[in-house]
PDB file of N, CA and C in Angstrom:
ATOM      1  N   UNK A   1       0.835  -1.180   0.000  1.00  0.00           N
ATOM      2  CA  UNK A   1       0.000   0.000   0.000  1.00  0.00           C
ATOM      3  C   UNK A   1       0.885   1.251   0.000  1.00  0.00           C
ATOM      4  N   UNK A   2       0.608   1.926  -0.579  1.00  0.00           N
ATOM      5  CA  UNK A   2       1.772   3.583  -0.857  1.00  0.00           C
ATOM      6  C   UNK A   2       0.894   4.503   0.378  1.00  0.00           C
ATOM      7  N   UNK A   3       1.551   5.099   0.624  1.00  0.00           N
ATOM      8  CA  UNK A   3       1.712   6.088   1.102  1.00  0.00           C
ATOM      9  C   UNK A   3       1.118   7.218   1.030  1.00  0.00           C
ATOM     10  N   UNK A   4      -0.231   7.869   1.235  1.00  0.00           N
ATOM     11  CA  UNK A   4      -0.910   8.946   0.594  1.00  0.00           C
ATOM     12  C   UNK A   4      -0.055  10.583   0.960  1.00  0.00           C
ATOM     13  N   UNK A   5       0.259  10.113   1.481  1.00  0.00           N
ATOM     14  CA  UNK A   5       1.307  11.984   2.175  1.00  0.00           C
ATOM     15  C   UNK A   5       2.501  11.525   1.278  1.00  0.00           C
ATOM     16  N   UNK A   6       3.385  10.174   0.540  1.00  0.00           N
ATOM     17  CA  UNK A   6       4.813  10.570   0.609  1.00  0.00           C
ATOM     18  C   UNK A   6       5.013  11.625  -0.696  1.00  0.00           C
ATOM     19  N   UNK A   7       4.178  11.836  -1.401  1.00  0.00           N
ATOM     20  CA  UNK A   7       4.459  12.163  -2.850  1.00  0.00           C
ATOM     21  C   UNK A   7       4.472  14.228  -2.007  1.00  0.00           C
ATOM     22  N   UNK A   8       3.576  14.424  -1.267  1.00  0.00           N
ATOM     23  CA  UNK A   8       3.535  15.676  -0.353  1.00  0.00           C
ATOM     24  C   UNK A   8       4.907  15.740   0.518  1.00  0.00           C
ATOM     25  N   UNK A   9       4.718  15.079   1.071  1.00  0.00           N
ATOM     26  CA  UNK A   9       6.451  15.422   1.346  1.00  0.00           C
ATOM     27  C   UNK A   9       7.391  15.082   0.386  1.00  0.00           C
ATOM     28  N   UNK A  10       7.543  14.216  -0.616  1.00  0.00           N
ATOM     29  CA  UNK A  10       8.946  14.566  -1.461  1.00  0.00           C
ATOM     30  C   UNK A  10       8.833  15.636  -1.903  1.00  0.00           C
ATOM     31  N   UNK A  11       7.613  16.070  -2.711  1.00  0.00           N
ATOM     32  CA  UNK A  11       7.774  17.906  -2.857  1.00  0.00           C
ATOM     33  C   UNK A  11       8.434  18.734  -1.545  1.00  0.00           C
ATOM     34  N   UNK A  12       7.627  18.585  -0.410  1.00  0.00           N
ATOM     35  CA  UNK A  12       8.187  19.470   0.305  1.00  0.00           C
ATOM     36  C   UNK A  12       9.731  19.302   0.276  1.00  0.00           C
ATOM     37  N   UNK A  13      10.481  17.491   0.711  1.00  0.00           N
ATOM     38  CA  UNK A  13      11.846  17.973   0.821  1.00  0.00           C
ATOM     39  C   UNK A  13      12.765  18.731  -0.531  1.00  0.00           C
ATOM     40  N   UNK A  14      11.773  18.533  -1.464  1.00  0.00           N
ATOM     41  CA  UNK A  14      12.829  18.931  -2.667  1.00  0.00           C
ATOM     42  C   UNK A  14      12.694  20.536  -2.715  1.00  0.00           C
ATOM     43  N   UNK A  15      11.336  21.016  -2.411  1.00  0.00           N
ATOM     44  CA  UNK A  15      11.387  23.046  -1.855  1.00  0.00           C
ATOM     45  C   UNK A  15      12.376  23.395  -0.782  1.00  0.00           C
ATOM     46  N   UNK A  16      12.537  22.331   0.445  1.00  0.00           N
ATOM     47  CA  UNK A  16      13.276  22.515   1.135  1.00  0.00           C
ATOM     48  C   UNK A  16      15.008  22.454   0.810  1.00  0.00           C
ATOM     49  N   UNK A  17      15.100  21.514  -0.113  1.00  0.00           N
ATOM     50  CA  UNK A  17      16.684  21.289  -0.186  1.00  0.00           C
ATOM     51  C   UNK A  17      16.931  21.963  -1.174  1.00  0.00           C
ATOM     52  N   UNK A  18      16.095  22.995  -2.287  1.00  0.00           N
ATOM     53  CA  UNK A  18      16.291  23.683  -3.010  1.00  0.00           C
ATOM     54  C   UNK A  18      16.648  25.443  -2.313  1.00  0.00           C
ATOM     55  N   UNK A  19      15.636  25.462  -1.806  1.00  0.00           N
ATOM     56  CA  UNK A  19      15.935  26.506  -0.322  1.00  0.00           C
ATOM     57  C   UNK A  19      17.030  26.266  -0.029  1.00  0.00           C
ATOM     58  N   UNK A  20      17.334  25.384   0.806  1.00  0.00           N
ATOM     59  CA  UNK A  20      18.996  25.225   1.471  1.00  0.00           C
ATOM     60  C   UNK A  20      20.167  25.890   0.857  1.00  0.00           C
ATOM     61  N   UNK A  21      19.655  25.381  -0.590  1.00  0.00           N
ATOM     62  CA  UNK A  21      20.924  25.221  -1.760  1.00  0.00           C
ATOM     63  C   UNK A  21      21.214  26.758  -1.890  1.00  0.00           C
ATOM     64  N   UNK A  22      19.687  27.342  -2.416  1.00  0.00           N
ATOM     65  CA  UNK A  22      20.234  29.123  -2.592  1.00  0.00           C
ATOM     66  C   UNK A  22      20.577  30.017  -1.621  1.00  0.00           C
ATOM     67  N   UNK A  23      20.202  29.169  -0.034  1.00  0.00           N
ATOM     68  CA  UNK A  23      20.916  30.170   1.202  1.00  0.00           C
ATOM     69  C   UNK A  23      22.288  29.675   1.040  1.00  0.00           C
ATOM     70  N   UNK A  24      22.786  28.628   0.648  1.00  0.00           N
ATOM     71  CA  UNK A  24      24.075  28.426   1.152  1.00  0.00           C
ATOM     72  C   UNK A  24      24.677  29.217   0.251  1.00  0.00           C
ATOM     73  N   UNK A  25      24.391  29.140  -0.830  1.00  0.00           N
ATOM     74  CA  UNK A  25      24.874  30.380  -1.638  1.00  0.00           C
ATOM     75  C   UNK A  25      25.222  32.040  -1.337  1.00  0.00           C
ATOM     76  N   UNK A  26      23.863  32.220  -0.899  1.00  0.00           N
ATOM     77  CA  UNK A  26      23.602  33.175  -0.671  1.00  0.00           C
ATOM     78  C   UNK A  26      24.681  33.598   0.732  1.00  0.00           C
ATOM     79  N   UNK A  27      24.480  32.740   1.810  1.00  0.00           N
ATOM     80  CA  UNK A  27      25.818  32.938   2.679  1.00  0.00           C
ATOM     81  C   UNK A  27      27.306  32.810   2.114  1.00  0.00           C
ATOM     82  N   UNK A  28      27.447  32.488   1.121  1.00  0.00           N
ATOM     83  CA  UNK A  28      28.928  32.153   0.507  1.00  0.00           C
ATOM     84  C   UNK A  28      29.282  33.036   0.155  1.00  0.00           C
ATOM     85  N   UNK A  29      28.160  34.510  -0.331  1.00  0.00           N
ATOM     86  CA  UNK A  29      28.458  35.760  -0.942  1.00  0.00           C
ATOM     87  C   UNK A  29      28.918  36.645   0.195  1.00  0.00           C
ATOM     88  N   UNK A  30      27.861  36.502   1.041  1.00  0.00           N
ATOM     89  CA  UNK A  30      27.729  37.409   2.459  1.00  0.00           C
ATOM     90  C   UNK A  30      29.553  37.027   2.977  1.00  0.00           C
ATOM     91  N   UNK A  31      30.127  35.671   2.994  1.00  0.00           N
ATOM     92  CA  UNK A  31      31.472  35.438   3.787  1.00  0.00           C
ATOM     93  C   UNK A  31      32.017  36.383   3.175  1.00  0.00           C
ATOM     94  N   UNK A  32      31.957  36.033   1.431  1.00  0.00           N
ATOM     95  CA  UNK A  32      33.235  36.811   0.866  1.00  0.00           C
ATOM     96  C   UNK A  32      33.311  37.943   0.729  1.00  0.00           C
ATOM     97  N   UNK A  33      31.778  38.824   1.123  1.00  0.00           N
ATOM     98  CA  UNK A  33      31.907  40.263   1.049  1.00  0.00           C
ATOM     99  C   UNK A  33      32.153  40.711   2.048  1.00  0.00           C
ATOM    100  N   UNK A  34      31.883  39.618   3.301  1.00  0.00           N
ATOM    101  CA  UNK A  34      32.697  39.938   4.966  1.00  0.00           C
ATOM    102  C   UNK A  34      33.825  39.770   4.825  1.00  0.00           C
ATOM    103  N   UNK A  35      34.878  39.406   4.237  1.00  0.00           N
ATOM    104  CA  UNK A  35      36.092  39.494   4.413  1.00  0.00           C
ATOM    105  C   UNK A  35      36.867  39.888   3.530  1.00  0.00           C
ATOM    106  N   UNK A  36      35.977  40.777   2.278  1.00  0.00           N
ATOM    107  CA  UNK A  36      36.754  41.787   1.310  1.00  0.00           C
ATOM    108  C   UNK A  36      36.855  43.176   2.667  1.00  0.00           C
ATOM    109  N   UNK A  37      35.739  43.125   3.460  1.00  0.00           N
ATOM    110  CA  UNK A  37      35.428  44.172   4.262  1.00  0.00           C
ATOM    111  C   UNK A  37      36.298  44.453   4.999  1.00  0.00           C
ATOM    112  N   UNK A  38      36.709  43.127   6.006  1.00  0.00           N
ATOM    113  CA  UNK A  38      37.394  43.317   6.999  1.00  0.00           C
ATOM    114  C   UNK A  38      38.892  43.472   6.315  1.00  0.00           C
ATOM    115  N   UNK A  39      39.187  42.896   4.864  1.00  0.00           N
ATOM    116  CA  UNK A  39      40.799  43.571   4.137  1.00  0.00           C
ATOM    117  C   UNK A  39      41.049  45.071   4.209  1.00  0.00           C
ATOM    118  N   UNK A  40      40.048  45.641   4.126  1.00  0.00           N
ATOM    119  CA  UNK A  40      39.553  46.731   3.710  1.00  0.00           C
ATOM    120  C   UNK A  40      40.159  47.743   5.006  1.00  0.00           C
ATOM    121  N   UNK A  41      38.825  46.915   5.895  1.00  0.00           N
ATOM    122  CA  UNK A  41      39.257  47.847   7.319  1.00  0.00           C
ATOM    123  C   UNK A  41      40.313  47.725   7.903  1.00  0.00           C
ATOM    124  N   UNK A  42      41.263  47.087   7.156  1.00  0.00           N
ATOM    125  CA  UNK A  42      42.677  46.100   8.222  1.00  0.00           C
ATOM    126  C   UNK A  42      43.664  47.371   7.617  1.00  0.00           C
ATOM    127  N   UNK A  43      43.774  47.277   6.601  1.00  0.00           N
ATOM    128  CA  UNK A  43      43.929  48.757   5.871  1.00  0.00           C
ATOM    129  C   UNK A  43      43.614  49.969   6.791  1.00  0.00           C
ATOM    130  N   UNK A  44      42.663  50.396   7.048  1.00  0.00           N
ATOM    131  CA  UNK A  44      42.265  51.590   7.364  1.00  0.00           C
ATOM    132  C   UNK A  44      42.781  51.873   9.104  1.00  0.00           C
ATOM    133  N   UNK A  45      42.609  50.319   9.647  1.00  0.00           N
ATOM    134  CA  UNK A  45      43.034  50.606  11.179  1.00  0.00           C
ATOM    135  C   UNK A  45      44.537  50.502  11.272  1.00  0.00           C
ATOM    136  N   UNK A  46      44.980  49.986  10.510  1.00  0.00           N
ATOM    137  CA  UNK A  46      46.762  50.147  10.075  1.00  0.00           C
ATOM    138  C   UNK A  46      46.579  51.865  10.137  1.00  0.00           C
ATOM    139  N   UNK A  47      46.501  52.532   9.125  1.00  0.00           N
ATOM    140  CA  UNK A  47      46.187  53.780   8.546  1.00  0.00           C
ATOM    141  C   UNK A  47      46.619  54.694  10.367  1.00  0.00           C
ATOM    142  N   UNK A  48      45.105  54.353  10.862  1.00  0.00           N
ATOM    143  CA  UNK A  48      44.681  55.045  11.943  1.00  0.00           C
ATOM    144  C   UNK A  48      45.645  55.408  12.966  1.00  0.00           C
ATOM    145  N   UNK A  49      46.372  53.622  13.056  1.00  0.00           N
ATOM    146  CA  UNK A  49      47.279  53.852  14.518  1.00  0.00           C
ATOM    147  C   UNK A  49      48.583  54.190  14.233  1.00  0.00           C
ATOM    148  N   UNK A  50      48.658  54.584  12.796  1.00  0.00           N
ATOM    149  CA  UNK A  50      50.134  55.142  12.539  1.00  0.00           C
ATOM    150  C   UNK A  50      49.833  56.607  12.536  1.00  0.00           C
ATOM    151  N   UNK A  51      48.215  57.001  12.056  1.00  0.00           N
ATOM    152  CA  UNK A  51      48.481  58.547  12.310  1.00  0.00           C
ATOM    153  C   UNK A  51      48.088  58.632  14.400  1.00  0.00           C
ATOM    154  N   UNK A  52      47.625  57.945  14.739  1.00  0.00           N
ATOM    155  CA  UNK A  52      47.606  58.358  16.343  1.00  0.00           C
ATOM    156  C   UNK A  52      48.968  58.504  16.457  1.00  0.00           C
ATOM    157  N   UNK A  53      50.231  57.459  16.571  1.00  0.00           N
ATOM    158  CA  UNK A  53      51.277  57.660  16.392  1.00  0.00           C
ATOM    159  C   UNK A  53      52.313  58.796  16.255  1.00  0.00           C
ATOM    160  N   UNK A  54      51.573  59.223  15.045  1.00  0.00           N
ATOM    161  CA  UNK A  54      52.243  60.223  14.698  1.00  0.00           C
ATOM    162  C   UNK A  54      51.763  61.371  15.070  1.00  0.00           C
ATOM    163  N   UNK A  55      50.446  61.748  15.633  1.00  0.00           N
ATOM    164  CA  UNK A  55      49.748  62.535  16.759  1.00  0.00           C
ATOM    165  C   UNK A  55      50.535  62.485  17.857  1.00  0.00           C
ATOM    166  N   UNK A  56      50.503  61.773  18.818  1.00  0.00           N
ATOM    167  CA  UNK A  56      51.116  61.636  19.793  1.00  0.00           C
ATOM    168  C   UNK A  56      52.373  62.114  20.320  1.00  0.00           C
ATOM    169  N   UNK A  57      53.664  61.433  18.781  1.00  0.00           N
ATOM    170  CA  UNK A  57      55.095  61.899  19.049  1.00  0.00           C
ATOM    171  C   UNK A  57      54.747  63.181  18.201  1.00  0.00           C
ATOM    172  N   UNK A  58      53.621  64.351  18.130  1.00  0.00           N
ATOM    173  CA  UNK A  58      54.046  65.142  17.644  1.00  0.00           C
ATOM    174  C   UNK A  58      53.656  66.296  18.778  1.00  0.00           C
ATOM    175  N   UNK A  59      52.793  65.546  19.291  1.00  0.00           N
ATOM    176  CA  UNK A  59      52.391  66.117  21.009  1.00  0.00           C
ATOM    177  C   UNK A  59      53.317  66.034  21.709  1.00  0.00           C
ATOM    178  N   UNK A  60      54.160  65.418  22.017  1.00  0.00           N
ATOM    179  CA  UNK A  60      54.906  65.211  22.880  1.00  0.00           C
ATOM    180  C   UNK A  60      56.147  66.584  22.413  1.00  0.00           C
ATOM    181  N   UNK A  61      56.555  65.968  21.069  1.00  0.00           N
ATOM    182  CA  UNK A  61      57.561  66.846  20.722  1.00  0.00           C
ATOM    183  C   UNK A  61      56.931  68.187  20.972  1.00  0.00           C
ATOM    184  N   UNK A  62      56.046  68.887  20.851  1.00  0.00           N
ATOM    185  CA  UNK A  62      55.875  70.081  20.905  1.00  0.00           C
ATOM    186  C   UNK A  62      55.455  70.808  22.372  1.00  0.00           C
ATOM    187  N   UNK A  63      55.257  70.158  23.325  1.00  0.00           N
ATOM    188  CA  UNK A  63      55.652  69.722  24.924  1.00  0.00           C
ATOM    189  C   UNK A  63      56.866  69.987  24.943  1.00  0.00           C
ATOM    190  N   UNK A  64      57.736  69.413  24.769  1.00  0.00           N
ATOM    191  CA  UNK A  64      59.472  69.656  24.741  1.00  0.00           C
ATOM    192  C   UNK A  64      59.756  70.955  24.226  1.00  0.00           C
ATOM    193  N   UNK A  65      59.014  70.788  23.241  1.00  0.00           N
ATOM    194  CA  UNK A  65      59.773  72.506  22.799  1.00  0.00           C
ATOM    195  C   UNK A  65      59.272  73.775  23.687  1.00  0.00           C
ATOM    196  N   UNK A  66      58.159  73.528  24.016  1.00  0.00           N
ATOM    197  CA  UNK A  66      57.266  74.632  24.907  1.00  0.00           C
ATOM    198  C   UNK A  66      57.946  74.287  26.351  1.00  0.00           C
ATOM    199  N   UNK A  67      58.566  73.511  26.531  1.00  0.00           N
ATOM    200  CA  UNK A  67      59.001  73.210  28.083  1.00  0.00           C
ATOM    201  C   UNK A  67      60.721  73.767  27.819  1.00  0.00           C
ATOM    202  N   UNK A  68      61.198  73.977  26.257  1.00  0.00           N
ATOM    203  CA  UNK A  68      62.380  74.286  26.525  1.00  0.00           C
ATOM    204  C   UNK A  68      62.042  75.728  26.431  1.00  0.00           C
ATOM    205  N   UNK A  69      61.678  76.331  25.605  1.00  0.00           N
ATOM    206  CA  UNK A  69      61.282  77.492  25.137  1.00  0.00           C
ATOM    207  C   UNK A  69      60.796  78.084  26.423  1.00  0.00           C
ATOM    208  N   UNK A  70      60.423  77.579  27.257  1.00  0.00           N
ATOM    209  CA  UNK A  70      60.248  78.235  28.862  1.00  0.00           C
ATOM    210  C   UNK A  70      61.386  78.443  30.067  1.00  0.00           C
ATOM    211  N   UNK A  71      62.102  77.382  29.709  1.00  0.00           N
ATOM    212  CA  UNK A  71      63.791  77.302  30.527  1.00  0.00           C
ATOM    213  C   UNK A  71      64.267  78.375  29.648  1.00  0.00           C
ATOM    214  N   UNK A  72      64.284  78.521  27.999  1.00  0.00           N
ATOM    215  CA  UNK A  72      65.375  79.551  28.239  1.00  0.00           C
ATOM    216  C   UNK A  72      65.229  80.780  28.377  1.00  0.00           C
ATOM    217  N   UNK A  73      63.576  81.292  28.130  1.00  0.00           N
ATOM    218  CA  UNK A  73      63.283  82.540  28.647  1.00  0.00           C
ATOM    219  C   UNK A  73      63.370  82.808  30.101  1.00  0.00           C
ATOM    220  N   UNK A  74      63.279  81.973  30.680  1.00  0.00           N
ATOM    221  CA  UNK A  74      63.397  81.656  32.139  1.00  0.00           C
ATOM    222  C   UNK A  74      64.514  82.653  32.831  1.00  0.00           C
ATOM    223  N   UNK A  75      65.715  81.949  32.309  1.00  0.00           N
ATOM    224  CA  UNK A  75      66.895  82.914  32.659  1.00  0.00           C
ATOM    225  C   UNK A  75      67.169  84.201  32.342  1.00  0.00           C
ATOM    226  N   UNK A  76      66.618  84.471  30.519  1.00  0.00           N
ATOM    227  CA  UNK A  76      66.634  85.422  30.335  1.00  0.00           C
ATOM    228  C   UNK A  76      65.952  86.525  31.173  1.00  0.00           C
ATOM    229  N   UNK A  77      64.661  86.195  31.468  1.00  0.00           N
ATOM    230  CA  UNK A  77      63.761  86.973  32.216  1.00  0.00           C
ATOM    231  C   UNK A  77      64.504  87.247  33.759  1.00  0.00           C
ATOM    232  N   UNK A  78      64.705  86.829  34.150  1.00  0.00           N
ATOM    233  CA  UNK A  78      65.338  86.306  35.554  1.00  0.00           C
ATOM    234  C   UNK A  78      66.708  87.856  34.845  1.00  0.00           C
ATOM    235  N   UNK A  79      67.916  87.538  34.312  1.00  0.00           N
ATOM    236  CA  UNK A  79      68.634  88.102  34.424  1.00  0.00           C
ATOM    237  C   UNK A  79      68.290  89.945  34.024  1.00  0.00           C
ATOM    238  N   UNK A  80      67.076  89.668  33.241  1.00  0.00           N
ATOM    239  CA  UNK A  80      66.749  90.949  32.876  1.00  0.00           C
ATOM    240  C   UNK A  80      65.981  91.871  34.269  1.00  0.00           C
ATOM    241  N   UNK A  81      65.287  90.847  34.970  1.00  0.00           N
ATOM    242  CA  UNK A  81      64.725  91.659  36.165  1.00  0.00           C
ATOM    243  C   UNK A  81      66.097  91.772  37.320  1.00  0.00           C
ATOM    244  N   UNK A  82      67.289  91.105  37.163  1.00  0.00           N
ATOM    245  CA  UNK A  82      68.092  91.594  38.235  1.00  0.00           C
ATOM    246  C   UNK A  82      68.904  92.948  37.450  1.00  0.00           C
ATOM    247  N   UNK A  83      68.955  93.241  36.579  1.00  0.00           N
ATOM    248  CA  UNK A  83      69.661  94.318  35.634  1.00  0.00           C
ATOM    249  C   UNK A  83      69.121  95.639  36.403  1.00  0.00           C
ATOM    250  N   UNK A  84      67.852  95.267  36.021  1.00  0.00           N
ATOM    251  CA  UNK A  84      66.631  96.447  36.305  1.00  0.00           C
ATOM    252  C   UNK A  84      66.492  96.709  37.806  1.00  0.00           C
ATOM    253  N   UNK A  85      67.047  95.896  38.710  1.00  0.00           N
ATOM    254  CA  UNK A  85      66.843  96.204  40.295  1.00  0.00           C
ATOM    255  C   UNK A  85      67.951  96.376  40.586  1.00  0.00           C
ATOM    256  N   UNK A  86      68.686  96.263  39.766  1.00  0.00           N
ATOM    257  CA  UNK A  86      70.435  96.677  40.456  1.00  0.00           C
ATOM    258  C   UNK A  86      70.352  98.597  40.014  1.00  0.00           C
TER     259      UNK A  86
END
């Protein structure tokens, strides 16, 4: 005796495994456009922490100069107010 549902479900599994087939696809696109992305951004955060980098030692350096640029007016000032009180 056959089966009155099987011919209803082999359709269904064959909608179903046809489904499957075009998500897996469809995720195969999504990977490779996730990881053209993340090439992309690997790039850009390279980019980033060389200009923080170069922010930073340019902060610093200009700290130094404002910290020397204060020592040597320092003295100057200093010797100019003992000139003036002598």
């Amino acid at each position: 005796m056959e089966n009155p549902y099987e011919e209803r479900q082999s359709l269904l599994l064959e909608r179903i495994i046809r489904n499957v087939s075009l998500l897996n696809e469809a995720l195969k696109e999504v990977s490779t456009s996730v990881t053209q992305i993340n090439q992309h951004n690997q790039a850009i955060t390279i980019a980033g922490e060389m200009w923080e980098g170069y922010r930073r030692n340019a902060a610093f350096n200009l700290q130094n100069i404002d910290g020397l640029a204060d020592q040597h007016a320092s003295p100057d000032t200093r010797s100019d107010e003992t000139q003036h009180a002598a």
